[in-house]
C-alpha atoms as a PDB file:
ATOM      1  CA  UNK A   1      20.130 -12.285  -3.355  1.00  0.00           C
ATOM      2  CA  UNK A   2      18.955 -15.138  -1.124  1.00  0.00           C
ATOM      3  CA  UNK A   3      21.173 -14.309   1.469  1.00  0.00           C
ATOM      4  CA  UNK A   4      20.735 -10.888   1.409  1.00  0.00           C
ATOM      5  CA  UNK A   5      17.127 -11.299   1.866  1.00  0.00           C
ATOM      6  CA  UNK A   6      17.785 -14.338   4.596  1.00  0.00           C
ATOM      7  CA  UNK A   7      20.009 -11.810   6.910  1.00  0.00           C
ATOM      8  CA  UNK A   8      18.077  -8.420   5.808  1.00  0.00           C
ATOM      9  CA  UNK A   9      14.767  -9.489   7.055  1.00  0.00           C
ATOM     10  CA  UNK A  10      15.166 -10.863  11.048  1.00  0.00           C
ATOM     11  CA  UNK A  11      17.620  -7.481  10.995  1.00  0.00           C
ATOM     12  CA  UNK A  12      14.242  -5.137  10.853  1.00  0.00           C
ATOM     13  CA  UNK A  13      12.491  -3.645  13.424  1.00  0.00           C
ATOM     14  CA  UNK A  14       8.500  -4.393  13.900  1.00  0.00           C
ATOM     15  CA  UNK A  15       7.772  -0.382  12.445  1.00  0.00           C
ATOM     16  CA  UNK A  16      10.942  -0.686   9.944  1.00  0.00           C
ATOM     17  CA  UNK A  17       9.098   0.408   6.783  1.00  0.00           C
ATOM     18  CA  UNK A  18      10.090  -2.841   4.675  1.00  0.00           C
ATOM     19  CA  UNK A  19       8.165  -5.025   7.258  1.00  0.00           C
ATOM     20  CA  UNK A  20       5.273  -2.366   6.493  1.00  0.00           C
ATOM     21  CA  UNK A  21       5.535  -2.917   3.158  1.00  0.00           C
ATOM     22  CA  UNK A  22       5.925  -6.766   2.818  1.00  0.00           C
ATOM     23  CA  UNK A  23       2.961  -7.006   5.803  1.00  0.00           C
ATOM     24  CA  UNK A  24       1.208  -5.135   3.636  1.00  0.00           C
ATOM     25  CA  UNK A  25       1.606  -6.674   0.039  1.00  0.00           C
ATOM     26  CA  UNK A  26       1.038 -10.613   1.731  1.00  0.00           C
ATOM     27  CA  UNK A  27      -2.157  -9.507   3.454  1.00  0.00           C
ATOM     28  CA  UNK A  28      -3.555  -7.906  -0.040  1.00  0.00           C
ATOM     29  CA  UNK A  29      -2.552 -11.444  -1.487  1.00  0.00           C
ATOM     30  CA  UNK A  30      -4.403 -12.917   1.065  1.00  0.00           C
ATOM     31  CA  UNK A  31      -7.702 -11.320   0.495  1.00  0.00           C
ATOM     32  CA  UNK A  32      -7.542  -9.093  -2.666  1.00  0.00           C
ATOM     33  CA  UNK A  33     -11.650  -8.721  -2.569  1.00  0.00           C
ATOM     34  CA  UNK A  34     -11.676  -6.878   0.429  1.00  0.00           C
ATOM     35  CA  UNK A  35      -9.016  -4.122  -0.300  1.00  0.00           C
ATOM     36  CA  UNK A  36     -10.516  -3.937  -3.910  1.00  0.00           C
ATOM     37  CA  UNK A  37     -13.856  -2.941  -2.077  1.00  0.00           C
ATOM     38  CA  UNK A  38     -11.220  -0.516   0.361  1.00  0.00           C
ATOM     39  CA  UNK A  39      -9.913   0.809  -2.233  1.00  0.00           C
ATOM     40  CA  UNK A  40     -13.229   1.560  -4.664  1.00  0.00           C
ATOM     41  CA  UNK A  41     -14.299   3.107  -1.623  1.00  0.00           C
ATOM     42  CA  UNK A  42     -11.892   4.968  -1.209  1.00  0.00           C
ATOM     43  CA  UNK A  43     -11.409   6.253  -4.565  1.00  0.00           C
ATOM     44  CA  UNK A  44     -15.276   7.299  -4.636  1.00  0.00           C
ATOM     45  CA  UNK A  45     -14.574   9.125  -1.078  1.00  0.00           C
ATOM     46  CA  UNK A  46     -11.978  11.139  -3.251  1.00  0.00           C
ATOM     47  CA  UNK A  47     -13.714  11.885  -5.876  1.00  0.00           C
ATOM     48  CA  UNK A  48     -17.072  13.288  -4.153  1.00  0.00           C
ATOM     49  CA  UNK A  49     -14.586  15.432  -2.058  1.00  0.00           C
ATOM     50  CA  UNK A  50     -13.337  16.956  -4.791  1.00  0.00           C
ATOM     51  CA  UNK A  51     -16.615  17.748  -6.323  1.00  0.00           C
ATOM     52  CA  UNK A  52     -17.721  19.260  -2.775  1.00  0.00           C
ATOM     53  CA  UNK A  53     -14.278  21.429  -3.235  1.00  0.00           C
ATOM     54  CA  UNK A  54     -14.985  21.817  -6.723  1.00  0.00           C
ATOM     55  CA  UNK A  55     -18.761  23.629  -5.656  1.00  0.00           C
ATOM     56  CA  UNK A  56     -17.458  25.595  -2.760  1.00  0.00           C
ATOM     57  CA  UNK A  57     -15.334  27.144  -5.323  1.00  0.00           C
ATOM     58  CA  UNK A  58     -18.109  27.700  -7.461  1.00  0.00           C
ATOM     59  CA  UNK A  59     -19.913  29.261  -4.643  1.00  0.00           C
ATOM     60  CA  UNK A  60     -16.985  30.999  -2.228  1.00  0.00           C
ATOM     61  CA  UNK A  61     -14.095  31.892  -5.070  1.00  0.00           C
ATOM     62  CA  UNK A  62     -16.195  31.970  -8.842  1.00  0.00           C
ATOM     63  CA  UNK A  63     -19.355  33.809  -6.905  1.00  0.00           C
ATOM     64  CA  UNK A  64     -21.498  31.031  -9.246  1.00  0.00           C
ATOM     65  CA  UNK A  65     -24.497  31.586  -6.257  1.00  0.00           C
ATOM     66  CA  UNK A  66     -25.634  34.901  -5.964  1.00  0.00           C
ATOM     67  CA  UNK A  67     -28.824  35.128  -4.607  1.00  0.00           C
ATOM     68  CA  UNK A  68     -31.333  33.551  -2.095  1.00  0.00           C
ATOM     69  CA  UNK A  69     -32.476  30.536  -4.171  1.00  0.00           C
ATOM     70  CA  UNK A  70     -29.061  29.937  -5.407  1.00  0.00           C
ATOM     71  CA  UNK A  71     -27.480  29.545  -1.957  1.00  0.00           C
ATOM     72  CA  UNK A  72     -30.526  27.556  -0.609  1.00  0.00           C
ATOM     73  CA  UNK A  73     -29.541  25.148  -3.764  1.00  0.00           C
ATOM     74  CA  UNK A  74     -26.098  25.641  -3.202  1.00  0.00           C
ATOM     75  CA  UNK A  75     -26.680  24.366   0.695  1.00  0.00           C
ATOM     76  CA  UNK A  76     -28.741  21.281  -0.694  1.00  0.00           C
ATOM     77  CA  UNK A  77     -26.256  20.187  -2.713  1.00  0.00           C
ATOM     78  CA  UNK A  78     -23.432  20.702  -0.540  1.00  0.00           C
ATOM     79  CA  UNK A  79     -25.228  18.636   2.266  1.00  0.00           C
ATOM     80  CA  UNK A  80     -26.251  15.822   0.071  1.00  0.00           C
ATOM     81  CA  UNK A  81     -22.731  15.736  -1.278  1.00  0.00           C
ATOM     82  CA  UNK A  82     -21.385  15.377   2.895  1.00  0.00           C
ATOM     83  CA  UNK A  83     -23.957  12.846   3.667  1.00  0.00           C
ATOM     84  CA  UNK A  84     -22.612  10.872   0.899  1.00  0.00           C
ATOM     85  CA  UNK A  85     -18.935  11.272   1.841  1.00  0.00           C
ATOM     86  CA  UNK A  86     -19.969  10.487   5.632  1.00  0.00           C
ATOM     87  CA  UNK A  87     -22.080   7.383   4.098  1.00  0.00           C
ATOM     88  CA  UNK A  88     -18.761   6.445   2.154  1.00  0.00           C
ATOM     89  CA  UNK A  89     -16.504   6.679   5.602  1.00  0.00           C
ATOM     90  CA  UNK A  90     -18.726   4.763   7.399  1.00  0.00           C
ATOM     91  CA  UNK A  91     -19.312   1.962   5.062  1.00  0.00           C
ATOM     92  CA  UNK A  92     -14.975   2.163   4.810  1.00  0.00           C
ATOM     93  CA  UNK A  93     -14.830   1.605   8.596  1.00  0.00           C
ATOM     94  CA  UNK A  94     -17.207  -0.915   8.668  1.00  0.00           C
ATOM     95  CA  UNK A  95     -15.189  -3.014   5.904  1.00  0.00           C
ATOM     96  CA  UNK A  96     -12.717  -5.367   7.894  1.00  0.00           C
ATOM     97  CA  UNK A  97      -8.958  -4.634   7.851  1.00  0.00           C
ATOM     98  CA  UNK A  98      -7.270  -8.179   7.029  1.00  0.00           C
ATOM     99  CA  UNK A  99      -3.947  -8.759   8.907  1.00  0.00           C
ATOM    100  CA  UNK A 100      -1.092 -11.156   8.987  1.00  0.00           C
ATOM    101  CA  UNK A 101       0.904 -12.463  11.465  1.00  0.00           C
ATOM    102  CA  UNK A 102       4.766 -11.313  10.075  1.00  0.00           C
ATOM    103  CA  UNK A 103       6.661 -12.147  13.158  1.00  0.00           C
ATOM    104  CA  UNK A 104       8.140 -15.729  11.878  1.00  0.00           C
ATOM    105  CA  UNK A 105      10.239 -13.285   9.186  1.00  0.00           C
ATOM    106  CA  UNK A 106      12.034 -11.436  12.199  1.00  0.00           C
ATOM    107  CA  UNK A 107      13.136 -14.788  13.618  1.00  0.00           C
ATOM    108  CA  UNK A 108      16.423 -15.601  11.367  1.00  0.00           C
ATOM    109  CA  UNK A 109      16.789 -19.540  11.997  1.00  0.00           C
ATOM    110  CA  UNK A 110      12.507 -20.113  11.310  1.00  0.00           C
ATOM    111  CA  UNK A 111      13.017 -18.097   8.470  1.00  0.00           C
ATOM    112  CA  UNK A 112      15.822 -20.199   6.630  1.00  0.00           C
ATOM    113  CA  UNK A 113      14.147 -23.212   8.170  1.00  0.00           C
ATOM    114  CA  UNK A 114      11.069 -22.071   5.867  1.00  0.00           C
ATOM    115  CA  UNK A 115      13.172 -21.320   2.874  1.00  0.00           C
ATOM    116  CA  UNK A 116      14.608 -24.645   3.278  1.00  0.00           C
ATOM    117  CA  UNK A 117      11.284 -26.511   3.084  1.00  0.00           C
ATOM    118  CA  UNK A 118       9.939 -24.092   0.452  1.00  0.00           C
ATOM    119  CA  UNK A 119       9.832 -24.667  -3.113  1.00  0.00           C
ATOM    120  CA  UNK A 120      10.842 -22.904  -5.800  1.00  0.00           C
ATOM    121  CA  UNK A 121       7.297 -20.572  -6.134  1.00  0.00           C
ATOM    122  CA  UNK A 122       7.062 -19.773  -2.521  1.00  0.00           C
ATOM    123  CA  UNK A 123      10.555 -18.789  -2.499  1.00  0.00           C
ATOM    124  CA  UNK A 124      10.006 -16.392  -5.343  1.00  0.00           C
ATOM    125  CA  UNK A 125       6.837 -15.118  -3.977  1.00  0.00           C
ATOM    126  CA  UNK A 126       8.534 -14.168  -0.460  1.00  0.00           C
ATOM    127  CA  UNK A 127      11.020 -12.476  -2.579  1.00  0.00           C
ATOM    128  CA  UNK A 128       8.486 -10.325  -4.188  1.00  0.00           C
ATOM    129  CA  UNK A 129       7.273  -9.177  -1.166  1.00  0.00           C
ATOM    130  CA  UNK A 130      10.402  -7.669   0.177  1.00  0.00           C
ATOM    131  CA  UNK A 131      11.503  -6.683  -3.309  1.00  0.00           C
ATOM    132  CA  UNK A 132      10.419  -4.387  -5.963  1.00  0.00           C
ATOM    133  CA  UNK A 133      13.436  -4.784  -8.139  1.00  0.00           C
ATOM    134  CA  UNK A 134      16.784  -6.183  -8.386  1.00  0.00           C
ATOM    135  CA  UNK A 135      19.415  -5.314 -10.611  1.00  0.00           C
ATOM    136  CA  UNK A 136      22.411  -6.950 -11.940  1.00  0.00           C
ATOM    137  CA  UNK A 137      25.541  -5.328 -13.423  1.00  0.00           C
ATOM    138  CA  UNK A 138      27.306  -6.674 -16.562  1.00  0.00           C
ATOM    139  CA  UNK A 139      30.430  -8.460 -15.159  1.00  0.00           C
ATOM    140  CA  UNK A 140      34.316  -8.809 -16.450  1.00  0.00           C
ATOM    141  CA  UNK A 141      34.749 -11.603 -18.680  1.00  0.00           C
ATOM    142  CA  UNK A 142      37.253 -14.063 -16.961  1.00  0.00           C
ATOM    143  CA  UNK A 143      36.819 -12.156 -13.628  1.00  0.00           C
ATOM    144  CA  UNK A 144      35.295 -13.824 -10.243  1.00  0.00           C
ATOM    145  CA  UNK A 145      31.559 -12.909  -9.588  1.00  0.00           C
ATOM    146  CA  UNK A 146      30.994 -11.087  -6.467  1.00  0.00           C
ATOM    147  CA  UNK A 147      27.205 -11.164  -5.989  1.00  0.00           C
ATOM    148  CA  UNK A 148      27.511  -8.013  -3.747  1.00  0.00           C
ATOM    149  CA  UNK A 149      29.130  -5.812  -6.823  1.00  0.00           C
ATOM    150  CA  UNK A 150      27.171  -6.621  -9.133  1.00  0.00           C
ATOM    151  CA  UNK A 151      23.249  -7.508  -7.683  1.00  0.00           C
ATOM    152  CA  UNK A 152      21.773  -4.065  -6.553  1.00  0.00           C
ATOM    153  CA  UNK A 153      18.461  -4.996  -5.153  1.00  0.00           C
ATOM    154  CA  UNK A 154      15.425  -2.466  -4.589  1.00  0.00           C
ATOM    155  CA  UNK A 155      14.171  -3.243  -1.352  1.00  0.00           C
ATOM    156  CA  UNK A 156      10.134  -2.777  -0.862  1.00  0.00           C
ATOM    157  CA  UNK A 157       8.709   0.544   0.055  1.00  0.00           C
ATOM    158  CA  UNK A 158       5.373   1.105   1.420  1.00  0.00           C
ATOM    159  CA  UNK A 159       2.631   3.648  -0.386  1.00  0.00           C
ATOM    160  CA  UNK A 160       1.330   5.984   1.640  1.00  0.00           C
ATOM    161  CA  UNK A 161      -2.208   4.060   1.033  1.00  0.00           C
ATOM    162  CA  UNK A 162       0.006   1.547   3.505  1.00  0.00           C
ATOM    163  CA  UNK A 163       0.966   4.009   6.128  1.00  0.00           C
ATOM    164  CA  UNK A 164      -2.769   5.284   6.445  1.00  0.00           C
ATOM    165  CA  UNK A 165      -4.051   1.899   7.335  1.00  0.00           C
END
């Protein structure tokens, strides 16, 4: 697994999805307050744009406002609810988007120089950011162990919450 992860990782490209991922999960380790306040944000950004779908369906597809004083509250509403999304985005852009500096992975004799020096919990949590899983296979009794038969390992994918940022 070590070695698969030691040869895997200088291998990538700088847009190879993995490195997306694993740039991704060590800069949310790094400061977890400010993509908890991204990500409030942008779950309240959601949710007010589905209400504001949610009343133009009220107004353009159930016919909920007939009538001059309907529409005029119908046209309140539907501008308070865009100031608040455009109040949500801007507060969103304004929040600072953390990086890291993932190059040292992509450079194969730094990298094993760092495992070397590591200890046993920064090894495993370098692991976990390149891996979401690993599996092993129930072996032969009395047969040799070839790690590359029977370790199946789930390499780290990035959400799509990683792709838009």
């Amino acid at each position: 697994m070590t070695e698969q992860f030691l040869t895997k990782l200088p291998a990538l490209g700088p847009d190879d999805p993995l490195l997306v991922a694993i740039a991704d999960r060590w800069v949310r380790r790094v400061d977890p307050e400010t993509f908890a306040k991204r990500d409030a944000l942008t779950a309240e950004i959601q949710d007010e744009e589905a209400r504001l779908a949610d009343l133009e369906d009220a107004r353009y597809v159930r016919g909920e406002f007939s009538g001059a004083a309907a529409v005029e509250r119908y046209n309140r509403l539907s501008e308070r609810l865009r100031g608040r999304i455009g109040g949500l985005r801007s507060d969103l852009q304004r929040l600072p988007v953390p990086s890291v500096d993932v190059s040292h992975l992509l450079d194969g004799v730094a990298l094993r120089e760092a495992w070397a020096d590591a200890a046993n919990e920064e090894r495993r949590e370098r692991l976990s950011l390149a891996m979401d899983r690993v599996q092993v296979s129930k072996g032969v009794r009395g047969q040799r162990i070839i790690p590359e038969q029977r370790i199946r390992i789930h390499w780290a994918k990035p959400t799509e919450a990683d792709t838009a940022t």
